[in-house]
PDB file of N, CA and C in Angstrom:
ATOM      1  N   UNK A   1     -18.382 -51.688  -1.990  1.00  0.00           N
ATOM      2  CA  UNK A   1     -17.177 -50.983  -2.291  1.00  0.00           C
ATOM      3  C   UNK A   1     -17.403 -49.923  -3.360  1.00  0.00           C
ATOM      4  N   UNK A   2     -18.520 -50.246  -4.165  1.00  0.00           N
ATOM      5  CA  UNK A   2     -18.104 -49.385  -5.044  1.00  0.00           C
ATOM      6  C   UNK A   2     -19.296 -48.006  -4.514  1.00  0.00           C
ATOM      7  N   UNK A   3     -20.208 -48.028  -4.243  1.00  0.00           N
ATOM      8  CA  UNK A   3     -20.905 -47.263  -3.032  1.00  0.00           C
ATOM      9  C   UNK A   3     -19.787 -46.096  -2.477  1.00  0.00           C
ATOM     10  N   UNK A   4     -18.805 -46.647  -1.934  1.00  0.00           N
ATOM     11  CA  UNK A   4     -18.206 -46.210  -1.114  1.00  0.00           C
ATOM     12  C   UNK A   4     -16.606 -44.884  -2.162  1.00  0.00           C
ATOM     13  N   UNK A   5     -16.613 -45.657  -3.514  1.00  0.00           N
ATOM     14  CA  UNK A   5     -15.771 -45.250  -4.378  1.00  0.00           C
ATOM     15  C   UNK A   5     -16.528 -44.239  -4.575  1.00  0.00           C
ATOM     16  N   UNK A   6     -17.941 -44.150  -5.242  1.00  0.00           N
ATOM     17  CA  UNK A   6     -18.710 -43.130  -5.289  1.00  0.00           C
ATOM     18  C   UNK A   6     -18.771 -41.974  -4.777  1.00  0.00           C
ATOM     19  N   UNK A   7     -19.165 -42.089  -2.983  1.00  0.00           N
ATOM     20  CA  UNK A   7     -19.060 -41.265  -2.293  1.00  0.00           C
ATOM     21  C   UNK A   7     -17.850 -40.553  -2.578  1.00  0.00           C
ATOM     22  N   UNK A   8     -16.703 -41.128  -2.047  1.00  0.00           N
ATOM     23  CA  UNK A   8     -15.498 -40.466  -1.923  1.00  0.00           C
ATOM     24  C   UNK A   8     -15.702 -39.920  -3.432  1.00  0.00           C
ATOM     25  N   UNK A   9     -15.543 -39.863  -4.353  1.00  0.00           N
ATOM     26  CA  UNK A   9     -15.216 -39.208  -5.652  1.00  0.00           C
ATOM     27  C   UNK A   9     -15.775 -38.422  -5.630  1.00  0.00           C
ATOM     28  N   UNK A  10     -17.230 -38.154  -5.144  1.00  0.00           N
ATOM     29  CA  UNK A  10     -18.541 -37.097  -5.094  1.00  0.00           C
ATOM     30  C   UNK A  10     -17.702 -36.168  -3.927  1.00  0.00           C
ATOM     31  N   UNK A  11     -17.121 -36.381  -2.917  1.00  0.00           N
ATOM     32  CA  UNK A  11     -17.127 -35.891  -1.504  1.00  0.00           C
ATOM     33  C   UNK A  11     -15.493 -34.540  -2.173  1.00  0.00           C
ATOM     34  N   UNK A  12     -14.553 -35.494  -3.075  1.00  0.00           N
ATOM     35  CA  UNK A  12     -13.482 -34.811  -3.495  1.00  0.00           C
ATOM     36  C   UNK A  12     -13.915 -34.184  -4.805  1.00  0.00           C
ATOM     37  N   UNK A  13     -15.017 -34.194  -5.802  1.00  0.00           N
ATOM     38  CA  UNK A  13     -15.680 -33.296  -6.522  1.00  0.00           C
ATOM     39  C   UNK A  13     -16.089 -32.131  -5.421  1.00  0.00           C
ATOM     40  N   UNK A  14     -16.670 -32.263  -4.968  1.00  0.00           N
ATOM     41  CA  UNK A  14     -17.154 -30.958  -4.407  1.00  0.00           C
ATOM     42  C   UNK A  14     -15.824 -30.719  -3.246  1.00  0.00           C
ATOM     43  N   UNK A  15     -15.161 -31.228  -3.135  1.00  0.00           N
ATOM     44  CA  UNK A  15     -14.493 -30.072  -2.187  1.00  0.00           C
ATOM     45  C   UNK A  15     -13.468 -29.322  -3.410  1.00  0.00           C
ATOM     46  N   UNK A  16     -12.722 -30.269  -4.159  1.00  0.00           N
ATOM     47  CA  UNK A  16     -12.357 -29.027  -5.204  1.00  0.00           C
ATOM     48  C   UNK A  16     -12.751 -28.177  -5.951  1.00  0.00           C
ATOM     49  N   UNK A  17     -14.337 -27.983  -5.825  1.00  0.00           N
ATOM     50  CA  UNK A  17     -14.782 -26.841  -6.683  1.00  0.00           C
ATOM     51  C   UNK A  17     -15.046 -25.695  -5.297  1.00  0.00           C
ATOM     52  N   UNK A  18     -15.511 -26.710  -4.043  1.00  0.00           N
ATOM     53  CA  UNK A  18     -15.370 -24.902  -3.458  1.00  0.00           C
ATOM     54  C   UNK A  18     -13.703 -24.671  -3.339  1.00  0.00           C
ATOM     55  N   UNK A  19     -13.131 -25.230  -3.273  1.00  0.00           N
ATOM     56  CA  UNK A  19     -11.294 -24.624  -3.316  1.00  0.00           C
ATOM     57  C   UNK A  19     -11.132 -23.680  -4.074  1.00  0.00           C
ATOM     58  N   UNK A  20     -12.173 -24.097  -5.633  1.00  0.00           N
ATOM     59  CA  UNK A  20     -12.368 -23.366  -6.724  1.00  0.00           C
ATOM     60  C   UNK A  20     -13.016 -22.105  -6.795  1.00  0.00           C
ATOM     61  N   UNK A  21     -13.791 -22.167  -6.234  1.00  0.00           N
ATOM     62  CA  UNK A  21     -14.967 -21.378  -6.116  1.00  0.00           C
ATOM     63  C   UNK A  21     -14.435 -20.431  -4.950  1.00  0.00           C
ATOM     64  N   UNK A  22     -13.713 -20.662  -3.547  1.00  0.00           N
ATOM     65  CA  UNK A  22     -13.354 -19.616  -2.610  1.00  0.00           C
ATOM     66  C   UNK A  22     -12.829 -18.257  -3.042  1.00  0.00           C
ATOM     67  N   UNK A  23     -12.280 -17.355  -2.309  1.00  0.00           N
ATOM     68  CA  UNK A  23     -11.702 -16.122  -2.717  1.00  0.00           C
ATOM     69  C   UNK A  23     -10.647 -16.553  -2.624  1.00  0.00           C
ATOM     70  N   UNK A  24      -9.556 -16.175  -3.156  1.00  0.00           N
ATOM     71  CA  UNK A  24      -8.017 -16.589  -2.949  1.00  0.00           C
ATOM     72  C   UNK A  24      -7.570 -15.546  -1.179  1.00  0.00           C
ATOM     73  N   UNK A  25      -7.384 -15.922  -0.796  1.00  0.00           N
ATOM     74  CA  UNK A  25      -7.095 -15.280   0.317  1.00  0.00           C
ATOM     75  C   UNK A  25      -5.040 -15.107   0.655  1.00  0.00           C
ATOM     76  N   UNK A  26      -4.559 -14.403   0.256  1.00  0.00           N
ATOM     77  CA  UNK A  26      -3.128 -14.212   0.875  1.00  0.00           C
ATOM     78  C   UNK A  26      -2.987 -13.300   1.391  1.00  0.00           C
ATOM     79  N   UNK A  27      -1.531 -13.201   2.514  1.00  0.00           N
ATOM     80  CA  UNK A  27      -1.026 -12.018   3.070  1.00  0.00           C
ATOM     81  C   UNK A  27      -1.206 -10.889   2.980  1.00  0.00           C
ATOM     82  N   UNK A  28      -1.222 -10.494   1.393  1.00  0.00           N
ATOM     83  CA  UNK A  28      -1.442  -9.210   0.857  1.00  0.00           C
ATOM     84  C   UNK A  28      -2.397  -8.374   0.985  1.00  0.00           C
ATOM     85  N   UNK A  29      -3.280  -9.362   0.837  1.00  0.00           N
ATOM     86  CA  UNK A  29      -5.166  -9.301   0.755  1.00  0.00           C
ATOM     87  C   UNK A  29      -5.853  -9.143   2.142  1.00  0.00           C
ATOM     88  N   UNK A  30      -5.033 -10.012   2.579  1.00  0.00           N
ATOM     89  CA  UNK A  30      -6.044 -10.020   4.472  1.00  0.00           C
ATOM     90  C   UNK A  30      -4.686  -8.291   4.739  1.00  0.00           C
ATOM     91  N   UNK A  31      -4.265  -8.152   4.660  1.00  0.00           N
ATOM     92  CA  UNK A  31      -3.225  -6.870   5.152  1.00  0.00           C
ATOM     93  C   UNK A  31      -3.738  -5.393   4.861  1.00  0.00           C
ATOM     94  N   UNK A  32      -4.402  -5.349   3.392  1.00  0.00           N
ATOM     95  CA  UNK A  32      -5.130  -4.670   2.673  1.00  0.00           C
ATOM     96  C   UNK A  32      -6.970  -4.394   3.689  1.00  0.00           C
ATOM     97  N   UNK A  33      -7.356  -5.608   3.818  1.00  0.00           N
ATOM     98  CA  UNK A  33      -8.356  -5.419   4.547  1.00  0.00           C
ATOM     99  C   UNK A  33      -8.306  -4.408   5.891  1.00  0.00           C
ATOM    100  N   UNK A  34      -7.372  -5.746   5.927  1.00  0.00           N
ATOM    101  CA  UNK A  34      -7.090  -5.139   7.807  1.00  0.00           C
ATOM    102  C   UNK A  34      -6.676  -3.555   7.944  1.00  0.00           C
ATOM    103  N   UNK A  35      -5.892  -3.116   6.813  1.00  0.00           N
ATOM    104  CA  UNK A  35      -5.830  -1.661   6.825  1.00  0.00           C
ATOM    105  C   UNK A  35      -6.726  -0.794   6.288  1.00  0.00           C
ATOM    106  N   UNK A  36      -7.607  -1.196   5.421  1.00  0.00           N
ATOM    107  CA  UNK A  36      -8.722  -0.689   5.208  1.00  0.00           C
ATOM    108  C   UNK A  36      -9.721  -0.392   6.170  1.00  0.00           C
ATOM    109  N   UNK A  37      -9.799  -1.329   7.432  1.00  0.00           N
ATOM    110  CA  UNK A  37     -10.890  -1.770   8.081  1.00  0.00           C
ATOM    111  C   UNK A  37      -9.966  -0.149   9.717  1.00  0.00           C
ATOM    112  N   UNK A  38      -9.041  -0.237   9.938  1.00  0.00           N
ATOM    113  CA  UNK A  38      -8.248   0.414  10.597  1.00  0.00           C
ATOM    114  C   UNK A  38      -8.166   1.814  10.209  1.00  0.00           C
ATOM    115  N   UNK A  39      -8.191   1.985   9.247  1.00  0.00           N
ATOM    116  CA  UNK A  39      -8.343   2.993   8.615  1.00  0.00           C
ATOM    117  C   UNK A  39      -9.605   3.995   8.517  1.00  0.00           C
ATOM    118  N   UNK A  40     -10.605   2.994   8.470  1.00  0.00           N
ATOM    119  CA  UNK A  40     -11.913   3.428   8.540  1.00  0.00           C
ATOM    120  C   UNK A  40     -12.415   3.919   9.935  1.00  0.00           C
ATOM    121  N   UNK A  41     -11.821   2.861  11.070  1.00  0.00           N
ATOM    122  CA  UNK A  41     -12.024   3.255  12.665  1.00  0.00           C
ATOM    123  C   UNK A  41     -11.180   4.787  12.818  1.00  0.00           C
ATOM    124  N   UNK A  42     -10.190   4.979  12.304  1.00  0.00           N
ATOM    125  CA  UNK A  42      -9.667   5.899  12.342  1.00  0.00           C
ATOM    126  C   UNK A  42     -10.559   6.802  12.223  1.00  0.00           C
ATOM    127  N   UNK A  43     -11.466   7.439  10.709  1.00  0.00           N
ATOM    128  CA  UNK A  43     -11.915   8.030  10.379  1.00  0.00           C
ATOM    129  C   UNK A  43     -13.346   8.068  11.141  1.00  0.00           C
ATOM    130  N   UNK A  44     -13.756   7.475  11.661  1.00  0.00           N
ATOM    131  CA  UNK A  44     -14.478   7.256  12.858  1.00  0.00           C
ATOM    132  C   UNK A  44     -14.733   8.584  13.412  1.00  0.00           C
ATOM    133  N   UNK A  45     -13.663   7.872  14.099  1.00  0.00           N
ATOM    134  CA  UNK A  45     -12.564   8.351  15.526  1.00  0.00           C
ATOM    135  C   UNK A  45     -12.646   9.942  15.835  1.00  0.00           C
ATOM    136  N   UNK A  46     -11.951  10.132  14.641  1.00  0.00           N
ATOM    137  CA  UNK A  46     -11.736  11.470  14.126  1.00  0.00           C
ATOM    138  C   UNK A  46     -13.076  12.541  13.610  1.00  0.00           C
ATOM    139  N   UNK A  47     -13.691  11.896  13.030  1.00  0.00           N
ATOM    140  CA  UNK A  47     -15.245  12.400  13.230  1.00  0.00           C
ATOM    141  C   UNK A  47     -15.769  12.648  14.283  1.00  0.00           C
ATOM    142  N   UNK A  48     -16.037  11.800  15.328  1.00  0.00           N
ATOM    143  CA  UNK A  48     -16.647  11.699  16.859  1.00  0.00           C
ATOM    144  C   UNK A  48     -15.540  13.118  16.869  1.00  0.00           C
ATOM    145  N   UNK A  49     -14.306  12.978  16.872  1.00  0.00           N
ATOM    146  CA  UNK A  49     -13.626  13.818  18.047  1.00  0.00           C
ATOM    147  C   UNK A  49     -13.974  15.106  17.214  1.00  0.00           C
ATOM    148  N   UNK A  50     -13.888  15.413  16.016  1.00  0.00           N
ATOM    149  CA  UNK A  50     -14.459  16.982  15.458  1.00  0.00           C
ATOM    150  C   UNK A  50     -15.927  17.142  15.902  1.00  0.00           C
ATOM    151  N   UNK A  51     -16.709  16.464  15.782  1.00  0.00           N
ATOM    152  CA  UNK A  51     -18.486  16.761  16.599  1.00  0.00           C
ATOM    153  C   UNK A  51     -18.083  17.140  17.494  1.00  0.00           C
ATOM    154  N   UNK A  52     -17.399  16.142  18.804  1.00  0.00           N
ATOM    155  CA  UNK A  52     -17.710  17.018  20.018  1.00  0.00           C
ATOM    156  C   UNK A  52     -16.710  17.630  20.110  1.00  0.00           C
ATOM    157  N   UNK A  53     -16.176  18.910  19.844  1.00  0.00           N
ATOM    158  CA  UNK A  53     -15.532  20.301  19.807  1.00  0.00           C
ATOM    159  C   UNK A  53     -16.541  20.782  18.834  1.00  0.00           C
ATOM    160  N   UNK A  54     -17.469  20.195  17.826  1.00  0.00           N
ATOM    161  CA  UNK A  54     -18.206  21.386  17.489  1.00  0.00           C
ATOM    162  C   UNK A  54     -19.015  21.381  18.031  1.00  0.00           C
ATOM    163  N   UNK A  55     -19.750  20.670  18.939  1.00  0.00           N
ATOM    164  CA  UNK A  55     -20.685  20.320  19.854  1.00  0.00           C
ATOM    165  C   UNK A  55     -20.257  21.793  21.246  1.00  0.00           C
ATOM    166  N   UNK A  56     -18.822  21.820  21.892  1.00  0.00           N
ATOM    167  CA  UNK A  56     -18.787  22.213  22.639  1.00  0.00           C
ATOM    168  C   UNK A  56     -18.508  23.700  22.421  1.00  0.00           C
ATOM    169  N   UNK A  57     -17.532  23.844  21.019  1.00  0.00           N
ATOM    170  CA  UNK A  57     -17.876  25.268  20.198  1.00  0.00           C
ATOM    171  C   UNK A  57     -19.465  26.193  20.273  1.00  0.00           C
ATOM    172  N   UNK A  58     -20.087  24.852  20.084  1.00  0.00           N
ATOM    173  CA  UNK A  58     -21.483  25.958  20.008  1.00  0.00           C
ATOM    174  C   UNK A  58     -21.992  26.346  21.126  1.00  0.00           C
ATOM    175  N   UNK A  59     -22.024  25.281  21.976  1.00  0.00           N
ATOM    176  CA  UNK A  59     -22.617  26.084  23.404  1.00  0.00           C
ATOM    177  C   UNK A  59     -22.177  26.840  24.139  1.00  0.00           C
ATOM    178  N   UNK A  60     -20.545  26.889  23.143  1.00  0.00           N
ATOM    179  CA  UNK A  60     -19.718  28.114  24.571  1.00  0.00           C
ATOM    180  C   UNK A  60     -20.083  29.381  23.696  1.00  0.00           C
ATOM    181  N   UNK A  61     -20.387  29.284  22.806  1.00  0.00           N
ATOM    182  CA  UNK A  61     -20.988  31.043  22.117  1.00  0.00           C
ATOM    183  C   UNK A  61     -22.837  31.498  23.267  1.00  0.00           C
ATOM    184  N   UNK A  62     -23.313  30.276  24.128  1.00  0.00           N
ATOM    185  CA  UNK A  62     -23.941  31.525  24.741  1.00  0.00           C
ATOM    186  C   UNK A  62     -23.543  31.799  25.903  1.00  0.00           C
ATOM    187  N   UNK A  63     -21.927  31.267  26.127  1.00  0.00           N
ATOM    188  CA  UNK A  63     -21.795  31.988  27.557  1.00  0.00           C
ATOM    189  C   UNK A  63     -20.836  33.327  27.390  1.00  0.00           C
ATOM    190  N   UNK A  64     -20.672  33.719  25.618  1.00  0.00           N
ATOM    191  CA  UNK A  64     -20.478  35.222  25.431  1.00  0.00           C
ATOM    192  C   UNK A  64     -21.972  36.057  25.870  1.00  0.00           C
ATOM    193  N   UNK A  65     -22.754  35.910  26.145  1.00  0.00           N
ATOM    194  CA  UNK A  65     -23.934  36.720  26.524  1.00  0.00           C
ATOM    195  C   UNK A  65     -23.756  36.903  27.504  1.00  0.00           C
ATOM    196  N   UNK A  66     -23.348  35.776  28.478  1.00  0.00           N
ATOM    197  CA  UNK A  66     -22.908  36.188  30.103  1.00  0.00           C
ATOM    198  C   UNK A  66     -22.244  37.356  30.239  1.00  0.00           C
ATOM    199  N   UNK A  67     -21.379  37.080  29.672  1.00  0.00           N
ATOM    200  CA  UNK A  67     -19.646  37.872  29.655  1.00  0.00           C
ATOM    201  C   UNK A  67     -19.981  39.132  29.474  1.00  0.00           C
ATOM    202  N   UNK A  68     -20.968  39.277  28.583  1.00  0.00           N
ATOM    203  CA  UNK A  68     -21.871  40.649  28.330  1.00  0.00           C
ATOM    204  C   UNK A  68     -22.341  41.627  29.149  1.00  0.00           C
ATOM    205  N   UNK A  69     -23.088  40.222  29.627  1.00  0.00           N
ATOM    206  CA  UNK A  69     -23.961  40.908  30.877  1.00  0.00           C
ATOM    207  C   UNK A  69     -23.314  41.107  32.382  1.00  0.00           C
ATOM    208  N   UNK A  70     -22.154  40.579  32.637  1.00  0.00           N
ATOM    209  CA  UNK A  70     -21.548  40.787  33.585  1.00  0.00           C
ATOM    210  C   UNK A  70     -20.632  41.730  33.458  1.00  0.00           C
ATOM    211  N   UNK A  71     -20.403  42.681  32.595  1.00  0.00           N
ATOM    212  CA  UNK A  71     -19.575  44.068  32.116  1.00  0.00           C
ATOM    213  C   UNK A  71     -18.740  43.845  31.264  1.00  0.00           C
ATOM    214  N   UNK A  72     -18.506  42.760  30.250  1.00  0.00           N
ATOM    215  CA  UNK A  72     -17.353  42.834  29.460  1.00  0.00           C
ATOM    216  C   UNK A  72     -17.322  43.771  28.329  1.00  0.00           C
ATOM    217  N   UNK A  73     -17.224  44.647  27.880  1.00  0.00           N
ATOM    218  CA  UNK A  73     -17.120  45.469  26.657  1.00  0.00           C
ATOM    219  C   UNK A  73     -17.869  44.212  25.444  1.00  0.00           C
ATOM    220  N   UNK A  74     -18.432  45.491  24.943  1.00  0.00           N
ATOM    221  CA  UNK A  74     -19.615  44.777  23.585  1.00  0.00           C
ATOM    222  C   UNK A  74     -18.534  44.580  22.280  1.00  0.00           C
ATOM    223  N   UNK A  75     -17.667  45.346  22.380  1.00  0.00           N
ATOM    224  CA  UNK A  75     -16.497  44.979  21.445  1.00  0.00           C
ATOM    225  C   UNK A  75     -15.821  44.111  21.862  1.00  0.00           C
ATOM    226  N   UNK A  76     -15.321  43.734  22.617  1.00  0.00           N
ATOM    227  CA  UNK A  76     -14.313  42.509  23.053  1.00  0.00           C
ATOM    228  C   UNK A  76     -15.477  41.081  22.758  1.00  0.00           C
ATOM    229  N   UNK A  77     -16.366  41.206  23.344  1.00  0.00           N
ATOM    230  CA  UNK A  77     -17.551  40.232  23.478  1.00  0.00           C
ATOM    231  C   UNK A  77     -17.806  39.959  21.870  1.00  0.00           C
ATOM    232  N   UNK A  78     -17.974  41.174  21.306  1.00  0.00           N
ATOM    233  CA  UNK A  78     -18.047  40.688  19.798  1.00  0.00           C
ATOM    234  C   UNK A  78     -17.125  39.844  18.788  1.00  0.00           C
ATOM    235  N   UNK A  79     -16.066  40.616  19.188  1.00  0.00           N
ATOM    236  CA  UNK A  79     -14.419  39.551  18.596  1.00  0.00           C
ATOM    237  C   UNK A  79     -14.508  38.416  19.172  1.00  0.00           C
ATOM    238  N   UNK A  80     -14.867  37.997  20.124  1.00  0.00           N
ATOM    239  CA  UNK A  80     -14.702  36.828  20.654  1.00  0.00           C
ATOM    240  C   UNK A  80     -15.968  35.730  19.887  1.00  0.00           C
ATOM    241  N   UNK A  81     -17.178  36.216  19.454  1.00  0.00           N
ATOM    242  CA  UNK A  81     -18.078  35.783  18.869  1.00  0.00           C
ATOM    243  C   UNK A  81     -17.532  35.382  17.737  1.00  0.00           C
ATOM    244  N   UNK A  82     -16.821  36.178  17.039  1.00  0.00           N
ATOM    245  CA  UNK A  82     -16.176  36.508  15.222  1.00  0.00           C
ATOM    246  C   UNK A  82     -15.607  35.580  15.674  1.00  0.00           C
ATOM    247  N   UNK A  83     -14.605  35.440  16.589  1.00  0.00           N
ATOM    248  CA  UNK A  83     -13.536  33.911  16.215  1.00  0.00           C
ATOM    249  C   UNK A  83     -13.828  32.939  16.539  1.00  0.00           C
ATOM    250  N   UNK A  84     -15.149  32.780  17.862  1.00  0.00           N
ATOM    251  CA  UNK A  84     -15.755  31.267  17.363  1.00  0.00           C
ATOM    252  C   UNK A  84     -16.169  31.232  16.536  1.00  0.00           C
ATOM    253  N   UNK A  85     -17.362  31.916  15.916  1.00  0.00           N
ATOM    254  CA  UNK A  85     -18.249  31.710  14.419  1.00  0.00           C
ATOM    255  C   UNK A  85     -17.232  31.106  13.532  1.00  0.00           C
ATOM    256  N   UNK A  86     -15.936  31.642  13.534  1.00  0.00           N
ATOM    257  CA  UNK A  86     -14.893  31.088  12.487  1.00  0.00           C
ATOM    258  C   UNK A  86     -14.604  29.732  12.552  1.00  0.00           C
ATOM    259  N   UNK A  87     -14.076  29.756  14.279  1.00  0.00           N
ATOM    260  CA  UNK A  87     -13.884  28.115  14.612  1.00  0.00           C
ATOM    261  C   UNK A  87     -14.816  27.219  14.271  1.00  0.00           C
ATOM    262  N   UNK A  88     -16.169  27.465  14.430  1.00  0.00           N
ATOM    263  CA  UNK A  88     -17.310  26.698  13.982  1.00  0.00           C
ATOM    264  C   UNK A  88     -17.642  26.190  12.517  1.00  0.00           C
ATOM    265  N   UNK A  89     -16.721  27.257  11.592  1.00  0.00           N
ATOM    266  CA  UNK A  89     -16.998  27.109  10.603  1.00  0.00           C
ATOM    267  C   UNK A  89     -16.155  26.317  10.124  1.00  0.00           C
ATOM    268  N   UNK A  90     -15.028  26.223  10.840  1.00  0.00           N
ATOM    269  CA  UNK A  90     -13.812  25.614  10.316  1.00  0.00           C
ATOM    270  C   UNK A  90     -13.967  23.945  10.180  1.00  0.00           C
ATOM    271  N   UNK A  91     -14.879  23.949  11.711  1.00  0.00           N
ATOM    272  CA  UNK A  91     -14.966  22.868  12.483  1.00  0.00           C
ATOM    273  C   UNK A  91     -16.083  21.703  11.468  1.00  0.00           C
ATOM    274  N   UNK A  92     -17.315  22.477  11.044  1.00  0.00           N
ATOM    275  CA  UNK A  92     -18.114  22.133  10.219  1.00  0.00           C
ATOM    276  C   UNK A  92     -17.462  21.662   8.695  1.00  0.00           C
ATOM    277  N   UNK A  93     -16.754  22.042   8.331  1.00  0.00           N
ATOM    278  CA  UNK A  93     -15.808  22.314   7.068  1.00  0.00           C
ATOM    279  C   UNK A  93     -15.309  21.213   7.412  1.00  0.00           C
ATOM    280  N   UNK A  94     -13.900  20.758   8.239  1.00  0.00           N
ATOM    281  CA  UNK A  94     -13.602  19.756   8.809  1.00  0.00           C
ATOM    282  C   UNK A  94     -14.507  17.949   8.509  1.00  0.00           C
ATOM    283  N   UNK A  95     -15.277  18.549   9.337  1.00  0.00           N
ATOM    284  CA  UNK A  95     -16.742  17.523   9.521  1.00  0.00           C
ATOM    285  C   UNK A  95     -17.651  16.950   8.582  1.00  0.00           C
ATOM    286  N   UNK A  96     -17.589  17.593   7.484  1.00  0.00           N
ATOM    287  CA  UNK A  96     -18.247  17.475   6.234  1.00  0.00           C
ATOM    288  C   UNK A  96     -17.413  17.012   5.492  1.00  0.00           C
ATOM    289  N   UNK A  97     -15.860  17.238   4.496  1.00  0.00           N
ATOM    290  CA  UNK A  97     -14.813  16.682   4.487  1.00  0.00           C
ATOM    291  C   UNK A  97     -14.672  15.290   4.845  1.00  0.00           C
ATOM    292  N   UNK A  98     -14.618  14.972   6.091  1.00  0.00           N
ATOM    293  CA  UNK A  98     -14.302  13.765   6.892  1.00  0.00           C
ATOM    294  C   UNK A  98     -15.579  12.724   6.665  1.00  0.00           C
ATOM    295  N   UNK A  99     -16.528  13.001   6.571  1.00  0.00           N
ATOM    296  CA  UNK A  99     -17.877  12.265   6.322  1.00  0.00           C
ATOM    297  C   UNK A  99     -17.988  12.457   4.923  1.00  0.00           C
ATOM    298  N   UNK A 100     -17.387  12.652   3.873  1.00  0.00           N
ATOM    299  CA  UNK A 100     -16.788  12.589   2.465  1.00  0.00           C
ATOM    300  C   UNK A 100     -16.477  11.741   2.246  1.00  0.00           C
ATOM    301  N   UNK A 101     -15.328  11.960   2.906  1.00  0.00           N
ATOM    302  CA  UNK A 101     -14.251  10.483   2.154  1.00  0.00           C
ATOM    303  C   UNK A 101     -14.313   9.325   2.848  1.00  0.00           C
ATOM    304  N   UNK A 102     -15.939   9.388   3.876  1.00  0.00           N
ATOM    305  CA  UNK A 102     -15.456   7.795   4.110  1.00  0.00           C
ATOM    306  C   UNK A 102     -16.335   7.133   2.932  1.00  0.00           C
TER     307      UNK A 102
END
């Protein structure tokens, strides 16, 4: 019996120190995570989706060379260069920003 008093006293020592020892875990805390963690997929998300538009930004600047070469005016062809280069830049700007603050 007393073997057995032992155990048990040893078995409820250690479970109240990890009780002790755990993180306190409430509502607040797991809510906080969970929006942290949601938050972050977000920012993800939103990354992936600015790459590929700058991904697809860049390769449509060489089908202004086409456009070129198939008679479009070298001035029109050029403005059209100027406002992707911009978009690209915007896009990069964006992208860098976003991979900041995660």
């Amino acid at each position: 019996m007393k073997a057995y008093t032992y155990v048990k006293g040893t078995m409820l020592s250690f479970a109240l120190l990890l009780l002790i020892s755990a993180p306190i875990w409430s509502p607040t805390t797991m809510h906080l995570q969970y929006s942290q963690a949601v938050a972050a997929e977000n920012s993800m998300a939103k990354i992936q989706l600015i790459l590929k538009k700058l991904r697809g930004s860049m390769s449509s600047m060489k089908d202004f060379d086409e456009l070129e070469k198939s008679g479009m005016p070298k001035k029109d062809v050029d403005r059209m260069r100027r406002a992707m280069s911009h978009k690209i830049n915007q896009l990069t700007d964006e992208a860098i920003s976003s991979i900041q603050s995660l």
